[in-house]
N, C-alpha and C. Protein backbone atom coordinates (compact mmCIF):
# COMPACT_ATOMS: atom_id res chain seq x y z
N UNK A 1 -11.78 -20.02 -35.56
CA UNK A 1 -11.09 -18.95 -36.23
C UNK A 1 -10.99 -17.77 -35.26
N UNK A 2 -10.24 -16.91 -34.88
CA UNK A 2 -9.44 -16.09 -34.48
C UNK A 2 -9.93 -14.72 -35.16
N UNK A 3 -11.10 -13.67 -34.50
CA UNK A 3 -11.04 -12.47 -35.04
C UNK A 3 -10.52 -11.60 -34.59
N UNK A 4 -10.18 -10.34 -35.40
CA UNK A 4 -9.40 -9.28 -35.22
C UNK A 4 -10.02 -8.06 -34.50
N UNK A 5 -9.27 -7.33 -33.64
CA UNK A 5 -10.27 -6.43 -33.39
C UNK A 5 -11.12 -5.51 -33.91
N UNK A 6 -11.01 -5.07 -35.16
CA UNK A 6 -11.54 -4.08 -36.05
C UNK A 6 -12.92 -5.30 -36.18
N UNK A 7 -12.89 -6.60 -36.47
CA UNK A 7 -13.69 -7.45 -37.08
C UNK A 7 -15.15 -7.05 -36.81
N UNK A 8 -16.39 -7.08 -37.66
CA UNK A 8 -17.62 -7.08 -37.24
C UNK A 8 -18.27 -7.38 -36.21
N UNK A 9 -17.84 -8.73 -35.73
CA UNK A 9 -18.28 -10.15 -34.95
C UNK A 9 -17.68 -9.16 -33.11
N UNK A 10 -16.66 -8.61 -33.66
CA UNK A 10 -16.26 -7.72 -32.00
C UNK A 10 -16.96 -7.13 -31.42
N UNK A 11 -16.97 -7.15 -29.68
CA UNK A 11 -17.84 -6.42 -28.91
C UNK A 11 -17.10 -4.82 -28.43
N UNK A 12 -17.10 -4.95 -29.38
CA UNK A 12 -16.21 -3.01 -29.37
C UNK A 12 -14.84 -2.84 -29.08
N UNK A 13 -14.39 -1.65 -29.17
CA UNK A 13 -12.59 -1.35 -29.63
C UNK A 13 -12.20 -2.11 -28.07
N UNK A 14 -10.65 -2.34 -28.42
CA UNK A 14 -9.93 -2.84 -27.26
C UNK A 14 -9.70 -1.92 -26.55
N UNK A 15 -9.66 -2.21 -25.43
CA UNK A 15 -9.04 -0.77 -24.53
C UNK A 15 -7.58 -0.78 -24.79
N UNK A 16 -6.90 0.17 -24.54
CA UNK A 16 -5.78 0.60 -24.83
C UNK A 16 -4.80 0.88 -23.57
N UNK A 17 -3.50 0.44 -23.15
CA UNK A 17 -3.26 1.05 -21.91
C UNK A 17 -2.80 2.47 -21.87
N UNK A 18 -2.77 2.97 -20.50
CA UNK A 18 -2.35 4.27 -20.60
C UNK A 18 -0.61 4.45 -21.18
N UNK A 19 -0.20 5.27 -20.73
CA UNK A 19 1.22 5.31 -21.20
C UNK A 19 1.94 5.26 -19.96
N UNK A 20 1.89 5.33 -19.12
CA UNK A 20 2.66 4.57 -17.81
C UNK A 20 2.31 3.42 -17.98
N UNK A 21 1.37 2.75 -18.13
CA UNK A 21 1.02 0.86 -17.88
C UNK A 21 1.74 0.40 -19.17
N UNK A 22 1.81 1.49 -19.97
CA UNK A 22 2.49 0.28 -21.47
C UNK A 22 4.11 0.58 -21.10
N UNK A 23 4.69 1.25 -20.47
CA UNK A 23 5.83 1.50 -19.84
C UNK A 23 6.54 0.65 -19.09
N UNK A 24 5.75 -0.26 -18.56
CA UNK A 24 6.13 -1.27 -17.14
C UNK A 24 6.73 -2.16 -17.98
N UNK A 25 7.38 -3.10 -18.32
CA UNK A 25 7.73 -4.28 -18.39
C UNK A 25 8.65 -4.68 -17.66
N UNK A 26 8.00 -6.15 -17.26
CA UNK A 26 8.55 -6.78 -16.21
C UNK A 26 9.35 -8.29 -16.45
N UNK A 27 10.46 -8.53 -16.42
CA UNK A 27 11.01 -9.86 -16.73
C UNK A 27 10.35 -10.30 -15.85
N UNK A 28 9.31 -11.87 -16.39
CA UNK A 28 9.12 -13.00 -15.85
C UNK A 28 9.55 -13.82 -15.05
N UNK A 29 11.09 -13.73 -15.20
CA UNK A 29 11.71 -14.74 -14.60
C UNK A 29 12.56 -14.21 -13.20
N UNK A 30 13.10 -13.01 -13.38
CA UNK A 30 13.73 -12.09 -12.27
C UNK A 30 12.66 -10.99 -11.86
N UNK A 31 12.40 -10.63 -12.20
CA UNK A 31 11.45 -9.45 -11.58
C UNK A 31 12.39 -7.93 -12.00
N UNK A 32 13.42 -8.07 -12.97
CA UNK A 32 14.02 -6.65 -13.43
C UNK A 32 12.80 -5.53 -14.32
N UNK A 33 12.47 -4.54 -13.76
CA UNK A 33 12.06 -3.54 -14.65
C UNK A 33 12.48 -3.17 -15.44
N UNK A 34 11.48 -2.99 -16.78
CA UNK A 34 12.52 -2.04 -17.74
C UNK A 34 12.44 -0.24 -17.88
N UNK A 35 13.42 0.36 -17.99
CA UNK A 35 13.21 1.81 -17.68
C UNK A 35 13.68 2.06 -19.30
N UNK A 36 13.02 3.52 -19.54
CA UNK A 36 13.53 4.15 -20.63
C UNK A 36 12.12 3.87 -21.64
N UNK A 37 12.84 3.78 -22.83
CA UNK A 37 12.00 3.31 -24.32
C UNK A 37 11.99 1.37 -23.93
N UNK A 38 10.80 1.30 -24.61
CA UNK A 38 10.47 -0.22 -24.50
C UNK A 38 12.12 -0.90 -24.85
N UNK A 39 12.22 -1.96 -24.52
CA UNK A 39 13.87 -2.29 -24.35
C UNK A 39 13.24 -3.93 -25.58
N UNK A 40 14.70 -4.77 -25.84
CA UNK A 40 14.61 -5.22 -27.04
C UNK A 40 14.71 -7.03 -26.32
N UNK A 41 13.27 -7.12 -25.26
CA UNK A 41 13.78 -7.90 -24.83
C UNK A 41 13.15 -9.42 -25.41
N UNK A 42 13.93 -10.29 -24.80
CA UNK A 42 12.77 -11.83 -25.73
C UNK A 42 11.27 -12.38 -25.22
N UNK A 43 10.33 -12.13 -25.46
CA UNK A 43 9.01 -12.12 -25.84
C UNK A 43 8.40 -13.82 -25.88
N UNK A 44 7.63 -14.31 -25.03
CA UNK A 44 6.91 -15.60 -24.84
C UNK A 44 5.70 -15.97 -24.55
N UNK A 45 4.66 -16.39 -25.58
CA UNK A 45 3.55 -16.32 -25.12
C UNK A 45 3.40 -17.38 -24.78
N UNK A 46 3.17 -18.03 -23.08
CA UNK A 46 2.80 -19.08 -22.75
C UNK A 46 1.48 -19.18 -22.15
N UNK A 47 0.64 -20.31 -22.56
CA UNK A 47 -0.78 -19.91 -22.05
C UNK A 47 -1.67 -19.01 -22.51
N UNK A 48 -1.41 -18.95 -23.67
CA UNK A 48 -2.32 -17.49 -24.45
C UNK A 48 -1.69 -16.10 -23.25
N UNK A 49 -0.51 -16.18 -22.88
CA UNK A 49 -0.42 -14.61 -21.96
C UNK A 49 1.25 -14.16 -22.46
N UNK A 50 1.65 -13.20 -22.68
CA UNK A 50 2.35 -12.58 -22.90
C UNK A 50 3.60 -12.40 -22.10
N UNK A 51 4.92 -13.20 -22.08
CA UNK A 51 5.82 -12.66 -21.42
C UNK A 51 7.14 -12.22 -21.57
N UNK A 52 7.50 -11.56 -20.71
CA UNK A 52 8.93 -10.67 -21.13
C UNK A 52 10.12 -11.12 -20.21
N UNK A 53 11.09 -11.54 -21.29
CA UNK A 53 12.85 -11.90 -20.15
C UNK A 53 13.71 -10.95 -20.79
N UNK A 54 14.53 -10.61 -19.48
CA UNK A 54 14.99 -9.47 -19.59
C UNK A 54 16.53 -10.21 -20.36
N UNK A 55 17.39 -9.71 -20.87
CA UNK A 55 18.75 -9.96 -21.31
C UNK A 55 19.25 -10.89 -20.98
N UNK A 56 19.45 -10.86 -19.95
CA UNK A 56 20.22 -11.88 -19.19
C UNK A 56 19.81 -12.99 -18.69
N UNK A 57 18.43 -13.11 -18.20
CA UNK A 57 17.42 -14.24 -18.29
C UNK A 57 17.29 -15.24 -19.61
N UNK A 58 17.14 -14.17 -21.07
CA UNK A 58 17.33 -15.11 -22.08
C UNK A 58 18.29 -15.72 -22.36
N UNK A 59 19.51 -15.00 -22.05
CA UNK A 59 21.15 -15.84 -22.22
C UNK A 59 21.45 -16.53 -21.70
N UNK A 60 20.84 -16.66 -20.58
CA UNK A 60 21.32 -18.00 -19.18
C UNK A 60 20.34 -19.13 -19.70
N UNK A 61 19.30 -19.00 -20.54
CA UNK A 61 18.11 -20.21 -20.72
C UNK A 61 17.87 -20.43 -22.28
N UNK A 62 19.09 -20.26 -23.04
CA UNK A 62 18.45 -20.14 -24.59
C UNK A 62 18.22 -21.31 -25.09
N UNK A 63 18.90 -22.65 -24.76
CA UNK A 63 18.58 -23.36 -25.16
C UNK A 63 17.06 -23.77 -24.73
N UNK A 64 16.65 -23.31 -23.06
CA UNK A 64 15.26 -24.00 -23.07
C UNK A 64 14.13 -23.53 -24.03
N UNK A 65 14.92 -22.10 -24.30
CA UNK A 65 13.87 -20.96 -24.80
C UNK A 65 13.54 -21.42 -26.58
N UNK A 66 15.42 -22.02 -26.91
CA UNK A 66 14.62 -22.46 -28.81
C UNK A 66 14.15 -24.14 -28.53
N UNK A 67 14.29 -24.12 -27.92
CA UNK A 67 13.59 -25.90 -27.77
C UNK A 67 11.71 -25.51 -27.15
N UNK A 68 11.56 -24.13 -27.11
CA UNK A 68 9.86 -24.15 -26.87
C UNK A 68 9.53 -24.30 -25.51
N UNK A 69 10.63 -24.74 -24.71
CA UNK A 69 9.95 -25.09 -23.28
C UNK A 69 9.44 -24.00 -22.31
N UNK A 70 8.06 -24.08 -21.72
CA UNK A 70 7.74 -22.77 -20.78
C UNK A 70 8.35 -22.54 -19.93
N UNK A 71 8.36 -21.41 -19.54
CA UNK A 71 9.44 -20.72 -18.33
C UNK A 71 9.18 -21.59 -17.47
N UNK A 72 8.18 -22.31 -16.87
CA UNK A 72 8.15 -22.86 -15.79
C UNK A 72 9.08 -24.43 -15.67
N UNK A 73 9.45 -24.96 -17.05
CA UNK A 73 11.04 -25.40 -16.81
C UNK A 73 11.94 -25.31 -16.81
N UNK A 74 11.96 -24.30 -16.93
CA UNK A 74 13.58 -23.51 -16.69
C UNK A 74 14.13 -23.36 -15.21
């Protein structure tokens, strides 16, 4: 089972990033930054890790992307 961070069983609060580090996002697949307000991009957790494709990365790969396959077959 999967606890939450608030949960009892936790070894104290999560750290939090600063506000430049939560700023960065980086497409996975190109290496495009995103600038501005967090941008609306498509979201993949492969490997228990978190990743981000930028616009145009998801449009060129959507079919691999609703068929589940990890970036690394694309």
């Amino acid at each position: 089972m999967t606890s939450l961070p608030e949960d009892s069983d936790s070894t104290g609060p999560v750290p939090k990033p600063d506000a430049d580090e939560a700023e960065k996002i980086v497409c996975a697949h190109c290496g495009t930054t995103a600038t501005g307000p967090r941008p609306t991009w498509t979201c993949s957790v492969e490997n228990g890790t978190r990743r981000y494709f930028c616009d145009d990365c998801a449009r060129s790969n959507l079919r691999a992307i609703e068929g589940r396959l990890d970036s690394a077959w694309w």
